[in-house]
Protein backbone atom coordinates (compact mmCIF):
# COMPACT_ATOMS: atom_id res chain seq x y z
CA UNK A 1 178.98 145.91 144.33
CA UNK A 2 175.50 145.59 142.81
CA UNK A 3 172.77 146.96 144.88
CA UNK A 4 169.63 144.51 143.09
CA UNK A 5 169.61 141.84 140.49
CA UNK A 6 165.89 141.51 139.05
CA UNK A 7 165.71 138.04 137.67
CA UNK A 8 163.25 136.07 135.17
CA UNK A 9 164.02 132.70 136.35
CA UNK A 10 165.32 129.46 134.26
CA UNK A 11 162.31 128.35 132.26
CA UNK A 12 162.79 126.62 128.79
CA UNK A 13 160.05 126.75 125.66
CA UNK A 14 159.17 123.24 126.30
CA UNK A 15 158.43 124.69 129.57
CA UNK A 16 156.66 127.24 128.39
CA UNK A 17 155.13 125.76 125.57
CA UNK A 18 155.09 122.15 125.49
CA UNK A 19 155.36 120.48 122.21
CA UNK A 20 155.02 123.74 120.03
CA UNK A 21 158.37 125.05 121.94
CA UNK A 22 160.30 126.01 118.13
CA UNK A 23 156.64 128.20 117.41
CA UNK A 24 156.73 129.33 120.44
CA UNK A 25 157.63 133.44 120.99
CA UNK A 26 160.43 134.84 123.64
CA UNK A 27 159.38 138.28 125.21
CA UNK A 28 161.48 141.00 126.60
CA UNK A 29 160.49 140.82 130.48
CA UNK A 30 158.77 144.20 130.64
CA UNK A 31 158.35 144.48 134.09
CA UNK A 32 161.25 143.97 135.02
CA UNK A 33 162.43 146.57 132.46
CA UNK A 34 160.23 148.91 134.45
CA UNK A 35 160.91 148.42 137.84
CA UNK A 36 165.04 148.45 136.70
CA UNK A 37 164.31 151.73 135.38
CA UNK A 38 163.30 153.54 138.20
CA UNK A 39 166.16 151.90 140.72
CA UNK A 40 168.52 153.61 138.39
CA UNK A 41 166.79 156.64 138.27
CA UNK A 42 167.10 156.48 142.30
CA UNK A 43 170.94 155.92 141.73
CA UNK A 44 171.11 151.93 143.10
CA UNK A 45 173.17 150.01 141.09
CA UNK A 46 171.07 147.64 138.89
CA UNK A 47 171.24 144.84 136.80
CA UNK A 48 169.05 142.35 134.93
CA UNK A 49 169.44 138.74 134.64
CA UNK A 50 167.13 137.13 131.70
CA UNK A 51 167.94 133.66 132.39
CA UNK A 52 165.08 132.14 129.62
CA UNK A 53 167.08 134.44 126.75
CA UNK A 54 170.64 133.60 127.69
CA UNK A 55 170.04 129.99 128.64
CA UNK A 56 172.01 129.59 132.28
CA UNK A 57 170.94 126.67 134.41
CA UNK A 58 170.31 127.13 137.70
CA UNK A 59 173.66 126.68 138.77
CA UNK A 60 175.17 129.11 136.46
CA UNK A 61 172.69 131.55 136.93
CA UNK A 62 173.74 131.36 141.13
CA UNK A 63 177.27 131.16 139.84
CA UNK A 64 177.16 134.55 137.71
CA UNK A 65 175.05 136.33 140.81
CA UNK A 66 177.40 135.95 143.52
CA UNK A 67 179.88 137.19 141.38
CA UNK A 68 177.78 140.40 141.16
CA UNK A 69 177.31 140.71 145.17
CA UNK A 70 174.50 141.71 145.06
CA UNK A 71 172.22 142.97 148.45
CA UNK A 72 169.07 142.58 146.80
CA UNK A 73 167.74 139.99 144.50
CA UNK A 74 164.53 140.25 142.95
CA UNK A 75 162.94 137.59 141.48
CA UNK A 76 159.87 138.07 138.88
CA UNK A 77 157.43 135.11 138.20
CA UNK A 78 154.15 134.02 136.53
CA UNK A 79 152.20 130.93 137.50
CA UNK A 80 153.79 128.72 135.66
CA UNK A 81 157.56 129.64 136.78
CA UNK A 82 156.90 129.97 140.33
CA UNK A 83 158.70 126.87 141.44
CA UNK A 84 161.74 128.03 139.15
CA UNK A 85 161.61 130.66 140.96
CA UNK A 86 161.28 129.03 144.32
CA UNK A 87 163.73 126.56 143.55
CA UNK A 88 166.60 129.54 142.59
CA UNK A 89 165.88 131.54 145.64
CA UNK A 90 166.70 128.61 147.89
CA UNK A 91 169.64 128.23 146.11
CA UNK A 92 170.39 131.71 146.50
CA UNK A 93 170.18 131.65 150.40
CA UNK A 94 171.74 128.21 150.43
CA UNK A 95 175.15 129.89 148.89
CA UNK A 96 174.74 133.01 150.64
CA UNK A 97 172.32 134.05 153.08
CA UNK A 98 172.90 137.66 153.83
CA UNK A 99 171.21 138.35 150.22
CA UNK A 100 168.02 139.32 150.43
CA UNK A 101 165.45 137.69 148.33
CA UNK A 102 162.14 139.69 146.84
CA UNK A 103 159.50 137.47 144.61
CA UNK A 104 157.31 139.70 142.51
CA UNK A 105 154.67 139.25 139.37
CA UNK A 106 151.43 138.17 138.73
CA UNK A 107 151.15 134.83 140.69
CA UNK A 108 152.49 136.25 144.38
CA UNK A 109 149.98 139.00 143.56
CA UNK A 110 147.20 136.75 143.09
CA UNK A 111 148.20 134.18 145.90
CA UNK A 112 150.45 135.73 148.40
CA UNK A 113 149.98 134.13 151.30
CA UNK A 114 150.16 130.44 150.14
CA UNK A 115 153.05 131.47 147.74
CA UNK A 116 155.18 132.93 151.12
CA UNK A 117 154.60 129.43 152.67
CA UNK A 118 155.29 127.30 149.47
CA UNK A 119 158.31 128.72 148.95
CA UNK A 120 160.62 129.94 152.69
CA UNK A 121 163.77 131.20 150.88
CA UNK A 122 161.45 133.91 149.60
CA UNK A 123 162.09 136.90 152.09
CA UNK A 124 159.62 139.51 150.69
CA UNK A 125 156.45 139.42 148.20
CA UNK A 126 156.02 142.69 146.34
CA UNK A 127 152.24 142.81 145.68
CA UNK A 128 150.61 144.69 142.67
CA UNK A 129 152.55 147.13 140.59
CA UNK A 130 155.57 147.55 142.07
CA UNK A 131 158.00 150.72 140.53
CA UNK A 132 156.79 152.78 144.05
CA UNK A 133 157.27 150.01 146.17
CA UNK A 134 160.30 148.59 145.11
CA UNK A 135 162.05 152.24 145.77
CA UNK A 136 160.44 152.89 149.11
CA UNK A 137 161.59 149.05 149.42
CA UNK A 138 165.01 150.04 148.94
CA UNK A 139 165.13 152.87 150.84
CA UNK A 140 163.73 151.42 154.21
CA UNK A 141 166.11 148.00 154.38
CA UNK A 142 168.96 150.35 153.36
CA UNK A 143 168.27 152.30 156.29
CA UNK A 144 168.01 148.99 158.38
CA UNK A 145 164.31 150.21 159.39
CA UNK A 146 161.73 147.19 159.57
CA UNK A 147 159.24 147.37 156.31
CA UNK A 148 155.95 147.60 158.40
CA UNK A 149 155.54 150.77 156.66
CA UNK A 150 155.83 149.95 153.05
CA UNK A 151 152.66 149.14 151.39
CA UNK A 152 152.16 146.72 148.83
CA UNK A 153 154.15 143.80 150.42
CA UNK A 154 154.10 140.39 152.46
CA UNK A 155 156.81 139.83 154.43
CA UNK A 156 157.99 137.51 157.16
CA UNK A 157 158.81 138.83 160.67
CA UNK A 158 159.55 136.56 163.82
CA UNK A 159 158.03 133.61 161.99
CA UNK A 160 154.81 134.91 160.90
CA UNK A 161 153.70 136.44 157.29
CA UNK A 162 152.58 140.03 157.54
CA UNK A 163 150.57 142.05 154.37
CA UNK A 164 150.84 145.89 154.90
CA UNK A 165 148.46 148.45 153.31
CA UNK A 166 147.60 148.19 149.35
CA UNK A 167 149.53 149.86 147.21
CA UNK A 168 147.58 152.21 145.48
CA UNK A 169 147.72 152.33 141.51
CA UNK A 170 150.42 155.01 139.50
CA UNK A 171 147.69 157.57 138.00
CA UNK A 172 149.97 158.94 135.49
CA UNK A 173 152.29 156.67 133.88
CA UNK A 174 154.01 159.18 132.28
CA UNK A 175 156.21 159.97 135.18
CA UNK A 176 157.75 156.56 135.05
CA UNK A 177 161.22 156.44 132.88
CA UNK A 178 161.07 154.78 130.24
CA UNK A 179 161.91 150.67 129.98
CA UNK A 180 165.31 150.09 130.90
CA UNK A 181 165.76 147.83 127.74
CA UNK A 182 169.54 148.24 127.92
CA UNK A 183 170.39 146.12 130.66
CA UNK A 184 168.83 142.88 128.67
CA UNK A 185 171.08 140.81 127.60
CA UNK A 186 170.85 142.27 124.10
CA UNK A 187 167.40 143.01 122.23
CA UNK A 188 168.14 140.07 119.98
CA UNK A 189 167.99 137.17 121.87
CA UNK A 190 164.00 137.94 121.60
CA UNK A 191 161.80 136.53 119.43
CA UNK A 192 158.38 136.92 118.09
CA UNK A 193 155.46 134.16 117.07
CA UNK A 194 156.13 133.42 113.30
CA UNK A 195 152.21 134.92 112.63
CA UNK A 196 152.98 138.42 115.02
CA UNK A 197 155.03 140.03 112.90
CA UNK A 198 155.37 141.72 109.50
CA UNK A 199 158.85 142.70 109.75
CA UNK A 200 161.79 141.72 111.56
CA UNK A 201 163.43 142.67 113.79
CA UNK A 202 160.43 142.97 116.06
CA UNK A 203 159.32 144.10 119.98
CA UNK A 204 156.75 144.63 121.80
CA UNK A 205 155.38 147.28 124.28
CA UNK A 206 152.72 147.92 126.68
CA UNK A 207 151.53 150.90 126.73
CA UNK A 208 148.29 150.77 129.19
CA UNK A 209 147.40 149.09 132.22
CA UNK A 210 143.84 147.89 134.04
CA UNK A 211 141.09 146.22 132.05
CA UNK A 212 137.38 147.05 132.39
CA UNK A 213 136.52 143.96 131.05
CA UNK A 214 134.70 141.37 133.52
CA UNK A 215 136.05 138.16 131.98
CA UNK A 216 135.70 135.48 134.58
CA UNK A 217 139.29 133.59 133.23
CA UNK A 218 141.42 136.88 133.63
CA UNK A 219 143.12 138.15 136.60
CA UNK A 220 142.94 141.69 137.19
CA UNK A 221 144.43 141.62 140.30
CA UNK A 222 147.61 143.40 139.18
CA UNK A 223 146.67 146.19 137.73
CA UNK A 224 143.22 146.48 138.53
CA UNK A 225 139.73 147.04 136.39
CA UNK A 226 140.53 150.78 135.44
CA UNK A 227 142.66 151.42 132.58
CA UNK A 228 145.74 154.18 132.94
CA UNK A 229 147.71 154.36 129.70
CA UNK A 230 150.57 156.23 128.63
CA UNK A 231 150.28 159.51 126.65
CA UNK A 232 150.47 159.32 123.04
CA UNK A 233 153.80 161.53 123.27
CA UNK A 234 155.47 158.77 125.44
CA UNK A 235 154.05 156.11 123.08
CA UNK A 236 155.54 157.80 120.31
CA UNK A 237 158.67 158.00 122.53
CA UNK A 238 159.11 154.41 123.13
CA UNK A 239 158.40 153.59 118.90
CA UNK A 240 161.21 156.17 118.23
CA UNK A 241 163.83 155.23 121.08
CA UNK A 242 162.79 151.31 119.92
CA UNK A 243 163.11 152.36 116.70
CA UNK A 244 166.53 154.55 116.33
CA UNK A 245 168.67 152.58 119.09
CA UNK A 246 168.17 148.85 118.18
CA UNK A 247 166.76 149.41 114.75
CA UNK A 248 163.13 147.61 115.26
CA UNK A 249 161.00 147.93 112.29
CA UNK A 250 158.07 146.33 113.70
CA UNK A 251 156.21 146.80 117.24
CA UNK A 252 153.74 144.95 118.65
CA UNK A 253 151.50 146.76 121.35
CA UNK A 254 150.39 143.95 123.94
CA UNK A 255 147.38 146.09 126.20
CA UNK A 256 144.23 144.21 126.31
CA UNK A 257 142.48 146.86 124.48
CA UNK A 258 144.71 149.48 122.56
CA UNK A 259 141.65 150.84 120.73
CA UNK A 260 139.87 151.83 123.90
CA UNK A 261 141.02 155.58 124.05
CA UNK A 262 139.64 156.96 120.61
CA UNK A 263 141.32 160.37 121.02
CA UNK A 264 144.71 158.75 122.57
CA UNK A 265 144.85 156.53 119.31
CA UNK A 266 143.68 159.47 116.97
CA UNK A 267 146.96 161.52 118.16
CA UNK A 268 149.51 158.34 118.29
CA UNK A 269 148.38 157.71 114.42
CA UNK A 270 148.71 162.05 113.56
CA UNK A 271 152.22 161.58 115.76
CA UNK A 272 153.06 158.72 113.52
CA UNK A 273 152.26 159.71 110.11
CA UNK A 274 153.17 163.97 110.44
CA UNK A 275 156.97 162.64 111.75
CA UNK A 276 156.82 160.35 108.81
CA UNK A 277 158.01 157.51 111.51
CA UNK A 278 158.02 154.20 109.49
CA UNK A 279 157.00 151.22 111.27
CA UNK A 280 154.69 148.53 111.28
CA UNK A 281 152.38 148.10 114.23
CA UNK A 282 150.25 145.42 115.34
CA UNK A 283 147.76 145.67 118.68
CA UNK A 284 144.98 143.82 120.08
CA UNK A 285 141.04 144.95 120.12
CA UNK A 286 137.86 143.84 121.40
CA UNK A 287 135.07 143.51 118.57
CA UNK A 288 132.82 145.94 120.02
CA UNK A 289 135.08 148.65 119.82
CA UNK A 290 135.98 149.36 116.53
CA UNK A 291 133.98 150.75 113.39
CA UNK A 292 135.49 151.55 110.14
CA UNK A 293 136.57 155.00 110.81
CA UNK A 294 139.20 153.76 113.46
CA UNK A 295 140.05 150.84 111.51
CA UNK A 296 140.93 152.94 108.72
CA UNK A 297 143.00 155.47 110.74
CA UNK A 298 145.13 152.71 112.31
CA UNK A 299 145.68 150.96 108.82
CA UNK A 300 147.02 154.67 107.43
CA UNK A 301 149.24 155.17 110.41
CA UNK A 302 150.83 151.37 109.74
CA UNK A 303 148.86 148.39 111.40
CA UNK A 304 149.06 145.47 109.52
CA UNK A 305 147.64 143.12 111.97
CA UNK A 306 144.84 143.07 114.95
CA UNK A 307 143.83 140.42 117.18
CA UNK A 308 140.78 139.42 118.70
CA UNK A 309 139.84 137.45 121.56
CA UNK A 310 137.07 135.66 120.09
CA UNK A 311 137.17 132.10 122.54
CA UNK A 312 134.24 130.30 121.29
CA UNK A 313 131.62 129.91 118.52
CA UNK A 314 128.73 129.33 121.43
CA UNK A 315 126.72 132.35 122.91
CA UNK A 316 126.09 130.17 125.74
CA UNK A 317 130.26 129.67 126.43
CA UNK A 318 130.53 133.71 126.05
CA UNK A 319 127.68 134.49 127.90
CA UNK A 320 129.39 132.22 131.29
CA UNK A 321 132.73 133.53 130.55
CA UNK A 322 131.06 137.02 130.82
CA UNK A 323 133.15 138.29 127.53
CA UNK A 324 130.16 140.68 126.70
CA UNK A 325 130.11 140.54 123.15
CA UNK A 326 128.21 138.69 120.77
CA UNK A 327 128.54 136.49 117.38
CA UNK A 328 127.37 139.08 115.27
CA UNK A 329 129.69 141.92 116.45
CA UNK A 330 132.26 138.94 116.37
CA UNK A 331 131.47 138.53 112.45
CA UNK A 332 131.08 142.62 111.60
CA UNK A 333 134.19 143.16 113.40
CA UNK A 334 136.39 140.70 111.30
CA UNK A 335 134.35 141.60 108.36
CA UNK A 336 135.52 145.30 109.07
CA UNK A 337 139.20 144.74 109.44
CA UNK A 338 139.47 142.90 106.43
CA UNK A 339 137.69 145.18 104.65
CA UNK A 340 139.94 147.93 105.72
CA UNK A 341 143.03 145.59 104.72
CA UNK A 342 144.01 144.49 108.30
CA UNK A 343 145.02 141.08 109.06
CA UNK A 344 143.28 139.26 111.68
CA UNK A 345 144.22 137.06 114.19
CA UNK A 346 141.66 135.23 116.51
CA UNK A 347 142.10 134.08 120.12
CA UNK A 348 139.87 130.73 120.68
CA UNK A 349 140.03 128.81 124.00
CA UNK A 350 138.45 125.24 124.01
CA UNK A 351 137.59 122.66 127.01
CA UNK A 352 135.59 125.97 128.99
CA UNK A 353 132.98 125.08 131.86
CA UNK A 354 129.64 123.80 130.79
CA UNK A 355 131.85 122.81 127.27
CA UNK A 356 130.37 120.31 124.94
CA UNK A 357 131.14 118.63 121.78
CA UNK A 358 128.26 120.92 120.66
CA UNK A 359 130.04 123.86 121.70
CA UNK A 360 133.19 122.88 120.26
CA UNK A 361 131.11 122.22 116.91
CA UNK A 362 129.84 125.81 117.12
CA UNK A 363 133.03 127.25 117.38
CA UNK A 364 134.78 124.80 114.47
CA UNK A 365 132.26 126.58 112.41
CA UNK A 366 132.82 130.37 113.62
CA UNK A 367 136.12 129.24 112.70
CA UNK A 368 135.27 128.26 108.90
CA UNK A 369 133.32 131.13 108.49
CA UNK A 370 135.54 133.69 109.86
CA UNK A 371 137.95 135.40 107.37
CA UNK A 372 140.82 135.16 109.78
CA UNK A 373 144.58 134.87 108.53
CA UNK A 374 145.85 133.50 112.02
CA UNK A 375 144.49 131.98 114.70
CA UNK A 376 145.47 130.44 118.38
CA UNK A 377 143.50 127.73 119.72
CA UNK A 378 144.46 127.09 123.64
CA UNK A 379 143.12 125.47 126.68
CA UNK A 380 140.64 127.01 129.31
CA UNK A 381 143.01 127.78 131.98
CA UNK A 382 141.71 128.82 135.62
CA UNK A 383 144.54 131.19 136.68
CA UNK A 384 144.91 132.26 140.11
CA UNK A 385 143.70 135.33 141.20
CA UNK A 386 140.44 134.83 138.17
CA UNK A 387 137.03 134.65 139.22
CA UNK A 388 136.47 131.17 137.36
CA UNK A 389 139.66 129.68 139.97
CA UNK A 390 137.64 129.75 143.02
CA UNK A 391 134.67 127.74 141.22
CA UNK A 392 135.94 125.69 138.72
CA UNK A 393 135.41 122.52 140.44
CA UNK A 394 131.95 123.17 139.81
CA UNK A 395 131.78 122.71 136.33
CA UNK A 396 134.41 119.57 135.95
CA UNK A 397 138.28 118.41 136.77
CA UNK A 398 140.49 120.96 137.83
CA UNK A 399 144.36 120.29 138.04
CA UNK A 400 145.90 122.66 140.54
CA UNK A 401 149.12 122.39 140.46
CA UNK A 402 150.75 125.61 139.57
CA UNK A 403 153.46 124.29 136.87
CA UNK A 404 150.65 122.94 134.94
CA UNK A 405 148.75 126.57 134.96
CA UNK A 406 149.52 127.48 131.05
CA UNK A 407 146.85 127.58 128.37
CA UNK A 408 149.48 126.80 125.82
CA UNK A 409 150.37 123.40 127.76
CA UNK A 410 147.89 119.98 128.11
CA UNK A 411 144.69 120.27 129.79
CA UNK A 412 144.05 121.15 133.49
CA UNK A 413 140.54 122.04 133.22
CA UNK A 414 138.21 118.87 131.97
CA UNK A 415 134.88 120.23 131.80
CA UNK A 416 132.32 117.55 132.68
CA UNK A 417 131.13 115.26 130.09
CA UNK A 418 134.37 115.57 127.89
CA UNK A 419 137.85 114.39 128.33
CA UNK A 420 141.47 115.30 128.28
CA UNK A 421 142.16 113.09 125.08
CA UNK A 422 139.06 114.84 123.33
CA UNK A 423 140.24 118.54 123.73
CA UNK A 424 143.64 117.77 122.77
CA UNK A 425 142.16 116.00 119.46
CA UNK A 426 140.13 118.92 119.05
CA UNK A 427 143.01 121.24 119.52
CA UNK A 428 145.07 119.55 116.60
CA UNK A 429 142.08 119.29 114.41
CA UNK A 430 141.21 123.07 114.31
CA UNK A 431 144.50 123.81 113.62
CA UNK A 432 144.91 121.50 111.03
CA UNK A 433 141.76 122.59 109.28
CA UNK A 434 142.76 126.37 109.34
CA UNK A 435 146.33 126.31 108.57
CA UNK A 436 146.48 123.71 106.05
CA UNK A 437 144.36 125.66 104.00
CA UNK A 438 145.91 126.94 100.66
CA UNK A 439 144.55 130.25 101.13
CA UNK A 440 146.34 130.65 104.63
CA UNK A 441 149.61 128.29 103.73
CA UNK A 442 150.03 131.23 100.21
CA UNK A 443 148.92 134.07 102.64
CA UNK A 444 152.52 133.15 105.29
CA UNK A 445 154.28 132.56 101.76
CA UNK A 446 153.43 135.78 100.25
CA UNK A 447 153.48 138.23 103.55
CA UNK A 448 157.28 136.68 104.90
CA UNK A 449 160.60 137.60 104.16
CA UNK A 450 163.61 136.01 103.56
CA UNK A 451 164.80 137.08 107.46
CA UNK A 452 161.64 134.87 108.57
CA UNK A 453 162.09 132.12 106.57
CA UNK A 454 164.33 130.06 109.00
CA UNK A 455 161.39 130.35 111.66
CA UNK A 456 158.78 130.11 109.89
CA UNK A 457 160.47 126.93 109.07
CA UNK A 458 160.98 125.63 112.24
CA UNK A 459 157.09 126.56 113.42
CA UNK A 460 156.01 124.88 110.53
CA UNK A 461 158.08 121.94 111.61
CA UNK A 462 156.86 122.13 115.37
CA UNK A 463 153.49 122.37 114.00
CA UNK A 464 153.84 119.47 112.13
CA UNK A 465 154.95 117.25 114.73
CA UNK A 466 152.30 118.34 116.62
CA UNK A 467 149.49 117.80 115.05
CA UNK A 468 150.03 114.86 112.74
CA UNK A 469 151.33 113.51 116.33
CA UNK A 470 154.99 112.53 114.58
């Protein structure tokens, strides 16, 4: 008998990703990883289900849990899968009641309340980070005690929702095990974006948590605005456990800002280089924080790619987003990672508040003058639990509904004065003008492998489609 099932509910790439589903990536569910790891380290009996890697529908994916018998089911879910999520919980309870339901992720955490009511066949709402809670969790209904007591959760009791204390954050990350990556349903059924990787096979990490950025279209709510990050010795850890078990020969570190801690990233790229570990590394930066020193350190120890997240060619667009950068430290810090022999990658979002077909213009142009080798163009996206999801209405059309909430699908956010047809053209046209540039169509020929070839072929195709609208 199986004491919890974590889950990542059915939800399909053209879900996820709307008409560039075959160049869209597949990620190991990391939380989920985490929170597995410590109920084994606490001796329940654990399992994970990743329905989006192994394909079940929702019947099958019912079908292969009651087999398990489990007590527990937890369910993990983002915006955009939270009525997948919904919808296999009350087909949990409908085939067996007695099985206790628990939702967790980013979306309960930003909208708890209205979540618990959407959805009835979800029995508990783990708030926040949740390795602490879901063991104290497990521990109270074990002992058939009432979870009053348990902070960090939403729960319903004699018909009414009650939230008990926050959970406060885990200062050192370190004491958590590491991932339990061995109870996915094998490391290959992942797969990364065609332009994320040098080598294959590939995985990524994460490897801090918090942001101390202020922009108004994230939601911090999670984690929380101060950063805690894992030693460099447990970083290394993970690249050599990654690297020795499954034979991964590329890692891509997802934090919002791996360049932050200067003396963290100093020893991680000594680690790296004195135990002659060979890997390729990619990680994400903002473009005030890096200078030639650090870019030249990282490039030594093996990254081969950062990304930026640029948004927009318009002060005025950065300045209401509250990124807290400028163009010029936009421009020196591509400048700089080229010049240390970096690839770049650069985030853009289009259709923001206050957004016009000047502003687009401006950032077309940034575009052009940037010397990126990749970049993603997606769609302002007010996510719950942002600061821009309370006021969007303000600045144009705002599309609530919560399986529409993904920057990588259509529109939800019109900004006044533009349309919905307009930002999609706009979308395609960007791309179109980057990617079908010789420079950047020889750049994916030269840097990919025979092992990529068969995706790069089937982005390319998806691309394609997309853009030339056939």
């Amino acid at each position: 008998m199986t004491d919890i099932i974590f889950i990542n509910p059915p939800l399909t790439l053209e879900e996820r990703y709307g008409k560039l589903a075959e160049a869209g990536s597949l990620e190991p569910p990391h939380g989920l990883c985490n929170l597995a790891a410590v109920c084994l380290r606490e001796n329940f009996a654990t399992e994970i289900m990743d329905i989006p890697a192994i394909g079940l529908s929702y019947e099958e994916t019912v079908k292969a849990v009651l087999a398990k018998s489990p007590k527990y089911v937890g369910i993990t879910a983002v915006t955009i899968s939270i009525h997948n999520a919904g919808k296999l919980a009350q087909m949990l309870k409908s085939a067996d009641s007695k099985i206790t339901v628990m939702i967790g992720g980013p979306h309960i955490t930003a909208l708890p309340e209205e979540t618990m009511n959407k959805f009835p066949s979800f029995d508990i709402g783990v708030i926040g980070e949740g390795e602490l809670t879901i063991i104290e969790l497990l521990k109270t209904l074990n002992q058939k005690q009432p979870p009053d007591k348990v902070k960090g959760i939403i729960f319903r009791k004699n018909g009414t929702l009650v939230t008990t204390d926050k959970r406060e954050f885990i200062k050192n990350l370190d004491e958590l095990p590491l991932p339990a990556w061995d109870l996915l349903p094998g490391m290959k059924n992942y797969r990364p974006a065609v332009a994320s990787c040098k080598k294959l096979p590939s995985t990524s990490i994460i490897t801090t948590r918090g942001c101390t950025g202020k922009c108004t279209f994230c939601d911090r709510s999670g984690f929380g605005e101060t950063i805690r990050g894992y030693s460099a010795e447990y970083i290394i850890n993970m690249i050599k456990h990654l690297q020795n078990k499954y034979g991964f020969k590329d890692i891509r570190i997802m934090d919002d800002n791996f360049i932050l801690f200067r003396s963290k990233i100093t020893k991680v790229c000594q680690m790296l280089k004195q135990q002659k570990i060979k890997i390729s590394w990619s990680c994400l930066a903002r473009v005030d924080m890096v200078n030639p020193d650090t870019l030249k350190m990282v490039k030594e120890a093996g990254c081969w790619q950062i990304a930026y997240g640029i948004e927009s060619g318009s002060q005025q667009i950065l300045d209401l987003l509250d990124k807290r950068i400028n163009l010029d430290q936009i421009k020196k810090a591509v400048h700089m990672t080229k010049k240390a022999k970096i690839k770049t990658l650069g985030y853009f979002m289009i259709g923001n508040p206050q957004e016009t077909e000047e502003t687009v213009n401006a950032t077309q142009k940034l575009i052009s003058e940037l010397d990126l080798d990749d970049i993603k163009i997606t769609f302002f996206t007010p996510y719950p639990g942002s600061k821009i999801f309370q006021t969007a209405k303000q600045y144009g059309a705002f599309n609530e509904d919560w399986r529409k909430l993904d920057a990588n699908l259509e529109p939800v956010f019109i900004p006044t004065g533009l349309t919905k047809e307009y930002l999609i053209k706009m979308q395609k046209q960007l791309l179109r003008e980057f990617y079908l540039k010789p420079k950047i169509i020889m750049s994916y020929f030269s840097r990919l492998n025979f092992r990529q070839a068969k995706s790069l072929y089937s982005a390319t195709k998806s691309f394609l489609r997309y853009t030339f609208g056939k």
